[in-house]
Protein backbone atom coordinates (compact mmCIF):
# COMPACT_ATOMS: atom_id res chain seq x y z
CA UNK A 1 25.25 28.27 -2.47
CA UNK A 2 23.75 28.21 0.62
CA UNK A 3 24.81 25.76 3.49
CA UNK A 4 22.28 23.41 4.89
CA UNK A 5 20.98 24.03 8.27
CA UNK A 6 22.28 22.00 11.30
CA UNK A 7 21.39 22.19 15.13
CA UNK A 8 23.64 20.49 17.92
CA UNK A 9 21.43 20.37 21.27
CA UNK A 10 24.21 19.61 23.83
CA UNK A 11 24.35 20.64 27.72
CA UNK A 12 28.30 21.30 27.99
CA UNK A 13 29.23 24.12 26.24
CA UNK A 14 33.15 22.91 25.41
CA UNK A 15 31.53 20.17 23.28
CA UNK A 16 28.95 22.45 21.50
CA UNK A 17 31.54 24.35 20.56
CA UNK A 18 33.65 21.67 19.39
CA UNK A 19 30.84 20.09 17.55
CA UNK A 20 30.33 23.43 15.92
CA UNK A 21 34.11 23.91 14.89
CA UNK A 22 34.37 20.59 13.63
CA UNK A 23 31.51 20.99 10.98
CA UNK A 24 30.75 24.97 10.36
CA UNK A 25 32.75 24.54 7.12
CA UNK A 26 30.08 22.16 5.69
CA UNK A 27 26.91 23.16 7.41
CA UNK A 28 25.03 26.67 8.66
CA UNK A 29 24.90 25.24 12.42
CA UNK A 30 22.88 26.25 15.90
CA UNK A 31 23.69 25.66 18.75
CA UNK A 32 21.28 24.72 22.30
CA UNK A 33 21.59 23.79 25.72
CA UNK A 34 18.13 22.86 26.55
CA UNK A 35 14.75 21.95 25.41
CA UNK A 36 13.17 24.66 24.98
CA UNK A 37 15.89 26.64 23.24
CA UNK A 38 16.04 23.48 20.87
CA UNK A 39 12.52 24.02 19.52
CA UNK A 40 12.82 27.29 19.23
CA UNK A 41 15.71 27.28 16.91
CA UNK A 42 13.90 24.02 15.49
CA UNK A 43 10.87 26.45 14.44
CA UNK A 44 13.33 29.56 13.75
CA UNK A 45 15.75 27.74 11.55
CA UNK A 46 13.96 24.21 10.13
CA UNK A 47 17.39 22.19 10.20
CA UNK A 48 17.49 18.84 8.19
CA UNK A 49 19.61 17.20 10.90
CA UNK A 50 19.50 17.33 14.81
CA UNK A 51 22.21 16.00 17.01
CA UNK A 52 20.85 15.49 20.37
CA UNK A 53 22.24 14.92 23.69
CA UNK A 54 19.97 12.76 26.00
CA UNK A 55 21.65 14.38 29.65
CA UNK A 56 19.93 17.54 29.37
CA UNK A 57 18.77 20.20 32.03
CA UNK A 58 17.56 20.29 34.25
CA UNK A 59 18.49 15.92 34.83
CA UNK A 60 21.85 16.57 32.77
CA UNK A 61 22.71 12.80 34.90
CA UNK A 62 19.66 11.20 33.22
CA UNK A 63 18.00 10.63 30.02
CA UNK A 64 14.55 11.30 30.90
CA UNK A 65 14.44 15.33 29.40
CA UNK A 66 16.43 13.88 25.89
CA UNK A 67 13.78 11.52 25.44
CA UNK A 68 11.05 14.31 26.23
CA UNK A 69 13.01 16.24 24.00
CA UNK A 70 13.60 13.88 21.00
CA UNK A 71 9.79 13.63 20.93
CA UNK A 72 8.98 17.05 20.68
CA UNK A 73 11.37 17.56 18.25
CA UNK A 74 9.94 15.16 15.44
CA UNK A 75 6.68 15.71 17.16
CA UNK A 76 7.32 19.42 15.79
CA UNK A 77 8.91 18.43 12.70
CA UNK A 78 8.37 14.76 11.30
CA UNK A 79 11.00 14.90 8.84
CA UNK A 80 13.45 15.96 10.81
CA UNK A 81 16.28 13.58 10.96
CA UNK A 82 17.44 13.28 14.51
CA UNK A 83 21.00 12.23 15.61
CA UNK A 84 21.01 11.06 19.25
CA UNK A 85 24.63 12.01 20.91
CA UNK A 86 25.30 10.32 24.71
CA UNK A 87 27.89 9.07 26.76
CA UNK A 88 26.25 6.71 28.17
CA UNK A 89 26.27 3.09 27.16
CA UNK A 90 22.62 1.52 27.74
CA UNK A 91 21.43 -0.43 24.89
CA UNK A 92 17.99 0.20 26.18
CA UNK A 93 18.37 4.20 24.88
CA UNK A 94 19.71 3.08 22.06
CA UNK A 95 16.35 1.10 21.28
CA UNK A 96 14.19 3.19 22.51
CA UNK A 97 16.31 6.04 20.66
CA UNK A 98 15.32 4.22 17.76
CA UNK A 99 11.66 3.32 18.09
CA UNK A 100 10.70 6.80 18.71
CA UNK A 101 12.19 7.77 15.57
CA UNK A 102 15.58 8.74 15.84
CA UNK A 103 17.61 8.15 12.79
CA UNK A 104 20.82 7.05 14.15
CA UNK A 105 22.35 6.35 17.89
CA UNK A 106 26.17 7.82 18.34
CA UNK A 107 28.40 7.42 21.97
CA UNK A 108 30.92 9.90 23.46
CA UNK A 109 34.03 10.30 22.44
CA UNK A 110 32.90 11.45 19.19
CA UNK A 111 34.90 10.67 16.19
CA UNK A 112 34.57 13.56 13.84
CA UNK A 113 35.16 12.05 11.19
CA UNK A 114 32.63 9.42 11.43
CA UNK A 115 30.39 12.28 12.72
CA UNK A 116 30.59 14.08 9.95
CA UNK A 117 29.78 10.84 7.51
CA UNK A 118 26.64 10.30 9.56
CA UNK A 119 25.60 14.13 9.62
CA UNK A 120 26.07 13.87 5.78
CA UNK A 121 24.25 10.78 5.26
CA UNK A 122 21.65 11.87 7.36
CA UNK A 123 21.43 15.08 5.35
CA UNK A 124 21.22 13.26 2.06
CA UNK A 125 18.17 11.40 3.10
CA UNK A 126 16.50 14.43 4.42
CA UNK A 127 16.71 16.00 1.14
CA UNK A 128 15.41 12.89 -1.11
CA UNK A 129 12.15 12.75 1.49
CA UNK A 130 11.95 16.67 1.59
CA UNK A 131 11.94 16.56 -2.32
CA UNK A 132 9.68 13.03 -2.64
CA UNK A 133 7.18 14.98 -0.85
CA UNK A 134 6.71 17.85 -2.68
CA UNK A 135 6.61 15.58 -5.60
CA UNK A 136 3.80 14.03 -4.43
CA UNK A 137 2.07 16.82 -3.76
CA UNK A 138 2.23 17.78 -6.96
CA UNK A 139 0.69 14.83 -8.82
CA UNK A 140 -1.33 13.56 -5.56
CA UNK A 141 -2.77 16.93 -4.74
CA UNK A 142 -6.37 15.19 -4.39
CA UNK A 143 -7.96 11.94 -4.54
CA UNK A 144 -9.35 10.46 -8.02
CA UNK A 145 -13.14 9.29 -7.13
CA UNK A 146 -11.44 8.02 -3.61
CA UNK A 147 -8.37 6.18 -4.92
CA UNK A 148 -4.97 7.30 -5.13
CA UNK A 149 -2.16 7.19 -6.77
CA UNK A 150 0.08 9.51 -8.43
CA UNK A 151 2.37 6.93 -10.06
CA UNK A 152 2.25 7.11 -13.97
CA UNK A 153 0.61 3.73 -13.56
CA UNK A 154 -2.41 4.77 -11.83
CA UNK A 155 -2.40 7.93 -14.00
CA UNK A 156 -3.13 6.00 -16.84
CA UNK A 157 -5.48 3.88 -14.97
CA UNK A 158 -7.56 7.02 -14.45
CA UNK A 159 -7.09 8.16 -17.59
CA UNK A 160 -9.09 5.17 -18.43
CA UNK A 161 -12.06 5.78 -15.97
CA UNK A 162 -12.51 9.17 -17.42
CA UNK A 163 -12.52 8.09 -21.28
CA UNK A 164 -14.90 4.75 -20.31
CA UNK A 165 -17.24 6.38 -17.85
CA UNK A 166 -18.70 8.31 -21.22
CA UNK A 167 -19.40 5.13 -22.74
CA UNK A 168 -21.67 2.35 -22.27
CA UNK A 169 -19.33 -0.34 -23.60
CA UNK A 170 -18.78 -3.46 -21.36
CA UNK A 171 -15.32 -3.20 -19.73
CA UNK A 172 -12.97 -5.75 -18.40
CA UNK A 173 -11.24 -5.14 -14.81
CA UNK A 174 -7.61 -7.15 -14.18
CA UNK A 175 -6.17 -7.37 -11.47
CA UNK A 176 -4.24 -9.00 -8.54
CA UNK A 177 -6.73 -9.67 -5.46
CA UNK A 178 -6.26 -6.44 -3.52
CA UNK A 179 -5.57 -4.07 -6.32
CA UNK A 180 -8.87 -1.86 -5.75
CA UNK A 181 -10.93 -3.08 -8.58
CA UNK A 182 -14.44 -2.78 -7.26
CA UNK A 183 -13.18 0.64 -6.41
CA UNK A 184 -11.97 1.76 -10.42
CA UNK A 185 -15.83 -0.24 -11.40
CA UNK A 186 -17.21 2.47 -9.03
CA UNK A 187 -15.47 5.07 -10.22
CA UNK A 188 -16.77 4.61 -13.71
CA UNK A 189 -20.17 4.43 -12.59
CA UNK A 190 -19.75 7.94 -10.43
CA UNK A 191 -18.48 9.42 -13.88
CA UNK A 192 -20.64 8.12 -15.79
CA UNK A 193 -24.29 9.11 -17.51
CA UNK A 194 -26.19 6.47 -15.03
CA UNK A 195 -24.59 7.74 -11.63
CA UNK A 196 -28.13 8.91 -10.58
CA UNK A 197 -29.17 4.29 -10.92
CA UNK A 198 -27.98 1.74 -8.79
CA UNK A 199 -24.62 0.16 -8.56
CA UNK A 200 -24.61 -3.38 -7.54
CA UNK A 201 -21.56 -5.55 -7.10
CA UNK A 202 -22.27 -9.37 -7.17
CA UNK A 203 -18.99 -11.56 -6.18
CA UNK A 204 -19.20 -14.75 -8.51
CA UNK A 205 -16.47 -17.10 -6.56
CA UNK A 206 -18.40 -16.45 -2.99
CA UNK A 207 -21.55 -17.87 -3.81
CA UNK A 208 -22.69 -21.65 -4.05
CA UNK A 209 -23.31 -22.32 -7.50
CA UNK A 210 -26.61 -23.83 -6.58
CA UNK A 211 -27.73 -20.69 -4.88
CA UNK A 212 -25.84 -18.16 -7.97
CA UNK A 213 -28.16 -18.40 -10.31
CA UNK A 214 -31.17 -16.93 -8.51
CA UNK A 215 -28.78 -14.31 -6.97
CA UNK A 216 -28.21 -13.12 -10.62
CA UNK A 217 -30.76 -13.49 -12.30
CA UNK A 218 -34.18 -13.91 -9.65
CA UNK A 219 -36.41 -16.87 -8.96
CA UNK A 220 -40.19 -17.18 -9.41
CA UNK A 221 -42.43 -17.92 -6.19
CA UNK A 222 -42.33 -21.89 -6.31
CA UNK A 223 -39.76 -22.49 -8.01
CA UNK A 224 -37.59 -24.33 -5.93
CA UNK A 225 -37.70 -25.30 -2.28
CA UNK A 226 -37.80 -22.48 -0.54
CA UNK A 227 -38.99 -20.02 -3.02
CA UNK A 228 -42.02 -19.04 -1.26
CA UNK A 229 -41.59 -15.40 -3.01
CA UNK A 230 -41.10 -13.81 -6.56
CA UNK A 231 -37.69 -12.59 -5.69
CA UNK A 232 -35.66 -10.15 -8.70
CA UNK A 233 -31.74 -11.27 -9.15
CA UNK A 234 -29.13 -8.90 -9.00
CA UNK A 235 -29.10 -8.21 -12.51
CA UNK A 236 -32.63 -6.61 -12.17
CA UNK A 237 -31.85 -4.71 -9.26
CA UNK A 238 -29.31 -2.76 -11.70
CA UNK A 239 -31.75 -1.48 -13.85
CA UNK A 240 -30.87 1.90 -14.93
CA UNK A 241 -27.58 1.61 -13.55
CA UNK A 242 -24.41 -0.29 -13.34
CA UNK A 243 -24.08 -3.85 -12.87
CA UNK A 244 -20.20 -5.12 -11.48
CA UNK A 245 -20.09 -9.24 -12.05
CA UNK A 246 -16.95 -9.49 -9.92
CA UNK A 247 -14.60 -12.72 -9.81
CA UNK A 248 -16.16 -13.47 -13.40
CA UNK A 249 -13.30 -16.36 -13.95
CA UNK A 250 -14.95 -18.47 -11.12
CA UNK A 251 -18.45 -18.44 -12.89
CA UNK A 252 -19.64 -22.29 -13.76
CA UNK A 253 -19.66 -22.73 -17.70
CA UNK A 254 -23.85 -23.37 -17.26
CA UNK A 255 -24.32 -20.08 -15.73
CA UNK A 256 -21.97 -18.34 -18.51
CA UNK A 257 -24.25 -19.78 -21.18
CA UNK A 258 -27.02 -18.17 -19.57
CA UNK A 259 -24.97 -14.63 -19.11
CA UNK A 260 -24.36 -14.98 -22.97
CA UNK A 261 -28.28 -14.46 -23.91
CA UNK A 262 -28.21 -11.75 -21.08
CA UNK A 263 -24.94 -10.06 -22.82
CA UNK A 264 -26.33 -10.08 -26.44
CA UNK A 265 -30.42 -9.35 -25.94
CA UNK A 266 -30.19 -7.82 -22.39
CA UNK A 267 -33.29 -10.14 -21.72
CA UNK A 268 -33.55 -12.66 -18.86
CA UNK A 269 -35.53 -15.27 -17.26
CA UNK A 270 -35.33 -16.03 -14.05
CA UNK A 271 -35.45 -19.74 -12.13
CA UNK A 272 -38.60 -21.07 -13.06
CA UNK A 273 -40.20 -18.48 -14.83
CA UNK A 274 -41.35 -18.42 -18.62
CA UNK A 275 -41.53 -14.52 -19.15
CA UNK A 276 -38.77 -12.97 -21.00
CA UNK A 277 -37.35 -9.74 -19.14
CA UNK A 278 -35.58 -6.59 -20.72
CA UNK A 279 -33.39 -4.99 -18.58
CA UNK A 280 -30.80 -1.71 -19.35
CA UNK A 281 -27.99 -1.88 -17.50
CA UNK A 282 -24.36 -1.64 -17.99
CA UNK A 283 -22.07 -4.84 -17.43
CA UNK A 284 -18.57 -4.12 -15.87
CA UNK A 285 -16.96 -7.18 -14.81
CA UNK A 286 -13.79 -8.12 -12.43
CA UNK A 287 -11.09 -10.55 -12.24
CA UNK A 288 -7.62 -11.43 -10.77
CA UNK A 289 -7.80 -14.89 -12.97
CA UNK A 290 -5.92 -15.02 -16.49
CA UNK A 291 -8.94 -15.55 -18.70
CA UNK A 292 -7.01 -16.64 -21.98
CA UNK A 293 -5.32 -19.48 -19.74
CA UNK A 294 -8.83 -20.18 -18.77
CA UNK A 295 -10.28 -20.37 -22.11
CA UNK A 296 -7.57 -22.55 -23.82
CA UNK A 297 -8.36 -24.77 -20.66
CA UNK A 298 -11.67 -25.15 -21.67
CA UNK A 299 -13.12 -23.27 -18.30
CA UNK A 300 -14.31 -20.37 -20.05
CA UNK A 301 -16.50 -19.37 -22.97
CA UNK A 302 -14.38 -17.36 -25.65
CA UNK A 303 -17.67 -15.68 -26.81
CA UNK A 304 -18.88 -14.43 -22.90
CA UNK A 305 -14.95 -13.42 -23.10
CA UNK A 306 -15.50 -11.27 -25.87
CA UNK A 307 -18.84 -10.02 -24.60
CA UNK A 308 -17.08 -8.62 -21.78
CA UNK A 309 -14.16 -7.45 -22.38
CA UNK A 310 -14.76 -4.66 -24.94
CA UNK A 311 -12.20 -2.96 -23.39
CA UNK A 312 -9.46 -3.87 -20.34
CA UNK A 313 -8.38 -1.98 -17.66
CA UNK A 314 -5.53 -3.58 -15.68
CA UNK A 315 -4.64 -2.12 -11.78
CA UNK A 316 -1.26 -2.64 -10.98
CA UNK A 317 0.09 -4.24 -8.26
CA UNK A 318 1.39 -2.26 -4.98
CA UNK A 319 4.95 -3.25 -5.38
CA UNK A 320 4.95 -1.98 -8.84
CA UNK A 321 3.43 1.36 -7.92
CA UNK A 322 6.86 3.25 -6.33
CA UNK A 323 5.91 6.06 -4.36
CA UNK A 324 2.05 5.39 -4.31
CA UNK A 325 2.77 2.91 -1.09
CA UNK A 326 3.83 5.91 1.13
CA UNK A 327 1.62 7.97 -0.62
CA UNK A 328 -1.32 5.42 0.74
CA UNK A 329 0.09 4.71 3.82
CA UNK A 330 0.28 8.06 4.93
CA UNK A 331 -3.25 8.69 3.51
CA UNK A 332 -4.35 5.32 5.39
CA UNK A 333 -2.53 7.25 9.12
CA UNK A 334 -4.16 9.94 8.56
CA UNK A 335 -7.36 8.60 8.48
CA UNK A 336 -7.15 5.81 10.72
CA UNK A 337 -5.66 7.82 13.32
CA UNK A 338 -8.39 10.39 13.43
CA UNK A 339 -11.00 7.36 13.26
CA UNK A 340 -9.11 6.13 16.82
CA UNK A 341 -8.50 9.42 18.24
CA UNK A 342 -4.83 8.94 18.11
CA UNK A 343 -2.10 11.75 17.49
CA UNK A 344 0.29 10.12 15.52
CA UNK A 345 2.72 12.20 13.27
CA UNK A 346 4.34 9.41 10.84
CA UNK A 347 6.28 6.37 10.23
CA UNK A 348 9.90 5.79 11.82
CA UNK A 349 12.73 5.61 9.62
CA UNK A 350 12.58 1.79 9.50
CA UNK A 351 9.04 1.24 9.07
CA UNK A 352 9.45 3.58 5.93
CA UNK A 353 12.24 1.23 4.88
CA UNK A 354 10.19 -1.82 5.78
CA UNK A 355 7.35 -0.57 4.00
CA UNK A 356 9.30 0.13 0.34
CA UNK A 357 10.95 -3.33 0.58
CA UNK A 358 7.78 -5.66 1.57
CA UNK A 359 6.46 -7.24 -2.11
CA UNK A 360 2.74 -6.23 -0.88
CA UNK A 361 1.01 -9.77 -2.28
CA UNK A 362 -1.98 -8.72 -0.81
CA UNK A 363 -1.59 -5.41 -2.36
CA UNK A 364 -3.91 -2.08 -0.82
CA UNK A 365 -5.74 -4.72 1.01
CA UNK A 366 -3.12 -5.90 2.77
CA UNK A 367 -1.44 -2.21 3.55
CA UNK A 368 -4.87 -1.43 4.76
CA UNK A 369 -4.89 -4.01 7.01
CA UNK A 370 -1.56 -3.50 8.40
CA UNK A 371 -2.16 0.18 8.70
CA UNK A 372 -5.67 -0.49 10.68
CA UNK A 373 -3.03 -3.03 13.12
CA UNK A 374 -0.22 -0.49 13.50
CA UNK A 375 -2.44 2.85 14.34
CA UNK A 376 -4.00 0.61 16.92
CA UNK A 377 -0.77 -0.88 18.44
CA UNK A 378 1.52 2.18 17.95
CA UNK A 379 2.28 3.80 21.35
CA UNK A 380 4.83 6.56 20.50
CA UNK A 381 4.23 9.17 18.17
CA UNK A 382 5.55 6.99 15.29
CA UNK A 383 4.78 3.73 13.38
CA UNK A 384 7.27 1.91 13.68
CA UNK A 385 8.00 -1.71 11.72
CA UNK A 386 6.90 -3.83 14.90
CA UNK A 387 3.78 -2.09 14.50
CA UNK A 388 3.33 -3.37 10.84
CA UNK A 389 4.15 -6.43 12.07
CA UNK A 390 7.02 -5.92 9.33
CA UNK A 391 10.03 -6.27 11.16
CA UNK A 392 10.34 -9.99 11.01
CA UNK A 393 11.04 -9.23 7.08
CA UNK A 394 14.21 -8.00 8.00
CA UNK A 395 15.48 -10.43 10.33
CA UNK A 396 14.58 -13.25 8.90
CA UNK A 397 17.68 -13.94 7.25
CA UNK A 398 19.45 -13.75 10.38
CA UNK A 399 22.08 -16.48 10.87
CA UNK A 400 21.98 -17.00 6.82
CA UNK A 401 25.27 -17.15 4.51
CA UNK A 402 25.14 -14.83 1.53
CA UNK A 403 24.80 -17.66 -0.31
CA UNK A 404 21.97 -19.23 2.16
CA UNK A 405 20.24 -15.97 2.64
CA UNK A 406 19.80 -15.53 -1.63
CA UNK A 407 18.49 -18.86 -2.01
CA UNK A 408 16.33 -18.47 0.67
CA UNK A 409 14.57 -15.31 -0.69
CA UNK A 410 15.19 -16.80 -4.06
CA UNK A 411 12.70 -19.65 -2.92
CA UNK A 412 10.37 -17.52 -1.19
CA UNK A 413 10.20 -14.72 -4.02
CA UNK A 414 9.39 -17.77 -6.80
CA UNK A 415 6.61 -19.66 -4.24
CA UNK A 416 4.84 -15.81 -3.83
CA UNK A 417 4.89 -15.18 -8.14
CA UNK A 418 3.28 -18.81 -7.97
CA UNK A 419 0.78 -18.49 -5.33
CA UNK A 420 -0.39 -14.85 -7.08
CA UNK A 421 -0.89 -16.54 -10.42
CA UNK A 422 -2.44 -19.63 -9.31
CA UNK A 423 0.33 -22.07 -10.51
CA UNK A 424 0.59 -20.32 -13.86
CA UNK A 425 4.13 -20.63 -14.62
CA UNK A 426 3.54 -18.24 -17.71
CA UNK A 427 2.25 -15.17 -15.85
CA UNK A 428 4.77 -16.32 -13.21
CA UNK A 429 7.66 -15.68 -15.03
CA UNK A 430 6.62 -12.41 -15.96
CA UNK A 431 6.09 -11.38 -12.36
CA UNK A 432 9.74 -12.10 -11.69
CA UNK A 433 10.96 -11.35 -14.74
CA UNK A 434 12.55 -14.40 -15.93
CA UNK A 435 12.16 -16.85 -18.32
CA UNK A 436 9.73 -19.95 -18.25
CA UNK A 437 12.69 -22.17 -18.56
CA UNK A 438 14.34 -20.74 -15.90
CA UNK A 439 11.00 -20.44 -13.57
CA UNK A 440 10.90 -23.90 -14.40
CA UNK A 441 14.58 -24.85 -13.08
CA UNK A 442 13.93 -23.01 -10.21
CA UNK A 443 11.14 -24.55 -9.25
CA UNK A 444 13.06 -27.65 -9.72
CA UNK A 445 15.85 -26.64 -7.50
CA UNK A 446 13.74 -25.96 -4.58
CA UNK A 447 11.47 -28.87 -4.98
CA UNK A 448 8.38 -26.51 -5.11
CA UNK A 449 4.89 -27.51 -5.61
CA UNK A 450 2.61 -25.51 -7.99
């Protein structure tokens, strides 16, 4: 079998050639004493690992070239995992070692032993990234009517699209707030027989209920104050095409008695007129509320329920998409990057840690909006955490006991499930995967309020 690939960039030759003794048995390894020899052999040879001297030529006293170095080594090769060897004891190269994206921070004398268990850990997360990108080329080769995903939860979710979109059958969207569900109703309409007609997305929970009704369904001239024109609702303007009634669960139970008549005759009046109006369009509709809670409450209509939701498609949340948040993220660089005129080859080894262990409650949304932030703010060639504004995640247990630090998260895991399902201990539970009765003592224990 062939021996991975290894490059020592070192100015003194005795320790190059110690370095190289002490691991040749293990690795395939090359050897430089200067910058431009190192990139070189970077291009030549494509090593997973890098161990890097900072005193290089021609400021072998300094760190200045190591740094220019480091940078044009993961400039040149992202994925590169970079070792950074020096004898000199600054913390300050350490961090800034760190934030341009080198994967670990060693000082002379080197311990081979521990060396070598760094080189090999190193190696070992080379390879999983080298392989979970080719992976994801593979099912992500190209974007699914502009969303992405190539997690066998999103699969299914476009699986969906493409067996609905040659329908005309009312369909049900669920969903955490974030999720991307105006973007699935789009995509049905785009595959769909009406793509050449309108699509029109009316958000129920954002307008006054005073003012909703004549945004759906049109006022005559007169009828109200203010009504000094005939003015068609929103529901007109989708003749022919698709209509998207998003954030159904916050629609008043009046104005769902009036949707009913619209669901079952597609006819309408609107405020203040007499005249019965026939209009074709298809109803999709959107929600991150639990409508079966909401209907044993009493706050919505079973029969607009059923109206609607011929069929359900559920988005998943981000944290329970695995790979997909990379996947996006790097997507989201990409394109913010090139929207700023910024040359920004990836994410830092933390960030990409930071990134797979934040819960994502405000799902895409919220990794958009951290990804707008951190192409913005970065100033090296990497994201890094502090860019994300995610590094406070990590430390925030700082100072915590084991014991402290668990119930701490414990608390703060429990308050999120809550605050995504509205107080619903039920759907709660689920979310953390726990009983009700337990939800229920936890909630307790931390004297949390629903």
């Amino acid at each position: 079998m062939e021996k991975p690939r290894l490059l020592i960039v070192d100015d003194d030759e005795e320790i190059r050639t110690q370095m190289k003794w002490a691991l040749a048995e293990e690795y395939e390894v090359s050897i430089a004493g200067d910058r431009v020899t190192a990139l070189e052999l970077l291009k030549q040879e494509q090593p997973g690992v890098v161990t890097l001297d900072l005193g290089l030529p021609p400021d072998p006293r300094g760190a200045e070239e190591g740094f220019r170095t480091l940078g044009e080594l993961l400039e040149a090769d992202p994925n590169t995992k970079v070792i950074v060897v020096t004898g000199r004891e600054e913390r300050a190269h350490d961090l800034e070692a760190r934030d341009m994206g080198a994967y670990d921070f060693f000082r002379k004398p080197i311990e081979v032993d521990e060396l070598k268990f760094v080189v090999r850990r190193a190696l070992h997360v080379y390879q999983l990234e080298t392989e979970r990108l080719a992976l994801l080329r593979q099912t992500s080769v190209a974007p699914f009517e502009e969303m992405l995903g190539g997690s066998p939860q999103m699969q299914k979710v476009f699986a969906a699209i493409r067996k609905l979109a040659t329908t005309d059958v009312p369909v049900l969207i669920l969903g955490e707030s974030g999720t991307g569900k105006e973007m699935a109703a789009r995509a049905i309409h785009r595959k769909s027989g009406r793509k050449d007609g309108p699509f029109v997305a009316i958000n129920c929970g954002a307008i006054p209920e005073n003012l909703l009704e004549s945004e759906l369904f049109g006022h005559e001239k007169g009828s109200f104050t203010g009504a000094h024109v005939q003015r068609k609702g929103r529901i007109e303007m989708a003749r022919g095409g698709t209509l998207l009634l998003d954030e159904i669960g916050e629609l008043s139970p009046q104005l769902q008695v009036k949707l009913l008549r619209f669901l079952q005759e597609h006819q309408l009046e609107r405020v203040g007129g007499r005249e019965s109006i026939t209009v074709d369009v298809r109803v999709l509709a959107a929600t991150n509320v639990d409508l079966k809670q909401a209907m044993a409450e009493g706050r919505f209509r079973e029969d607009v329920f059923y109206r609607l939701a011929v069929v359900s498609v559920e988005l998943p949340p981000l944290r329970d998409r695995g790979e997909d948040v990379l996947l996006l993220a790097q997507s989201l660089l990409q394109r913010y990057a090139t929207e700023n005129s910024k040359r920004l080859t990836g994410f830092t080894r933390q960030a990409v840690q930071a990134m797979q262990t934040h819960t994502w409650p405000g799902n895409v949304r919220e990794l958009e909006n951290r990804m707008k932030r951190a192409v913005i703010m970065a100033e090296g060639p990497r994201v890094t955490e502090n860019d994300l504004e995610l590094a406070t995640e990590h430390i925030r247990y700082n100072g915590h006991s084991l014991r402290g630090a668990r119930e701490a998260l414990e608390k703060e895991l429990v308050q999120r499930a809550l605050s995504r399902n509205r107080g619903n201990v039920t759907r709660a539970a689920a979310d953390l995967g726990i009983s009700r009765p337990t939800l229920h003592e936890l909630i307790a224990k931390y004297e949390i309020e629903r």
